[in-house]
Protein backbone atom coordinates (compact mmCIF):
# COMPACT_ATOMS: atom_id res chain seq x y z
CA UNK A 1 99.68 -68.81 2.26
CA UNK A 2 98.01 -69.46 5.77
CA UNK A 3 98.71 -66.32 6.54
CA UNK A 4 96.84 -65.06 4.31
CA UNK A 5 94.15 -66.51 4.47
CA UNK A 6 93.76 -65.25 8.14
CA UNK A 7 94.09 -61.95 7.31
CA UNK A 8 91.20 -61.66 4.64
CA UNK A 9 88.94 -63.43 7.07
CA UNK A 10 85.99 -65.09 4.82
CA UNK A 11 87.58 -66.72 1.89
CA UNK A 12 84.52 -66.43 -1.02
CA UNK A 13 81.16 -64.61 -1.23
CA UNK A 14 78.65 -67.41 -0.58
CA UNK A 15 80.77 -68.54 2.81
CA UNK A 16 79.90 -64.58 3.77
CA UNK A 17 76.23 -64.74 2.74
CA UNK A 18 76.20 -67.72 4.37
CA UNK A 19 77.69 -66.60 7.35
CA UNK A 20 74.83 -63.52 7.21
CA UNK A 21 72.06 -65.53 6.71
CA UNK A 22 73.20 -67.48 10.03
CA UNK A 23 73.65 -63.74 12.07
CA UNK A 24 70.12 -63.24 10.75
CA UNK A 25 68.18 -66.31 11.49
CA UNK A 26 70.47 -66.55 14.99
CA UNK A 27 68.93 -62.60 15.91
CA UNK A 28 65.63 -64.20 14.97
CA UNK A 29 65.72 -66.52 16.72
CA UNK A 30 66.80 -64.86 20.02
CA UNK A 31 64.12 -62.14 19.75
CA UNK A 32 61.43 -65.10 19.05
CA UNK A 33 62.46 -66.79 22.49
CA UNK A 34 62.19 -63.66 24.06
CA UNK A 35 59.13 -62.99 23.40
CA UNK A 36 57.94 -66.49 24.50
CA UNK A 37 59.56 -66.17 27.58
CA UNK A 38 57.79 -62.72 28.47
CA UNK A 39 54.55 -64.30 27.25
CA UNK A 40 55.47 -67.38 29.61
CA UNK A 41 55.88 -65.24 32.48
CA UNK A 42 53.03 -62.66 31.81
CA UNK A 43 50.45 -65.89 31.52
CA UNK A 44 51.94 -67.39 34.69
CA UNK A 45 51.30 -64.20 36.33
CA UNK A 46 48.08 -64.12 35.23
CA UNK A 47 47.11 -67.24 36.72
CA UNK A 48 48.82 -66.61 39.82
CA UNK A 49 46.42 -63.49 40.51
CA UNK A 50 43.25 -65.48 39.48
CA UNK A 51 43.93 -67.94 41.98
CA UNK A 52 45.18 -65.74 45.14
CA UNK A 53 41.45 -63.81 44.09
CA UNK A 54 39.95 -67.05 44.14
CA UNK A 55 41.03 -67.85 47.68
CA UNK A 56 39.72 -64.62 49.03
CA UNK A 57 36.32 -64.95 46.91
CA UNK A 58 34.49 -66.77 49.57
CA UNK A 59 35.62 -65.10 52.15
């Protein structure tokens, strides 16, 4: 019986929608952290230029 059960993989239909609506909010996720990061990084960027203008402003 065991056996079987390995070998069909998801055992009814709501543990498999389940298990899709998990991929999907997981993929979500990961492309919403992305784009944080990248919007993290641009902003810090940003700032970094400002300031290294700002040094050679009263020069």
């Amino acid at each position: 019986m065991s056996r079987e059960m390995e070998q069909r993989g998801v055992s009814t239909y709501a543990q498999e929608a389940l298990r899709l609506e998990y991929e999907k909010r997981k993929k979500e996720k990961q492309v919403d952290s992305r784009q944080q990061k990248e919007e993290l990084k641009e902003r810090k960027r940003e700032l970094k230029v400002q300031k290294a203008k700002a040094k050679h402003r009263g020069k």
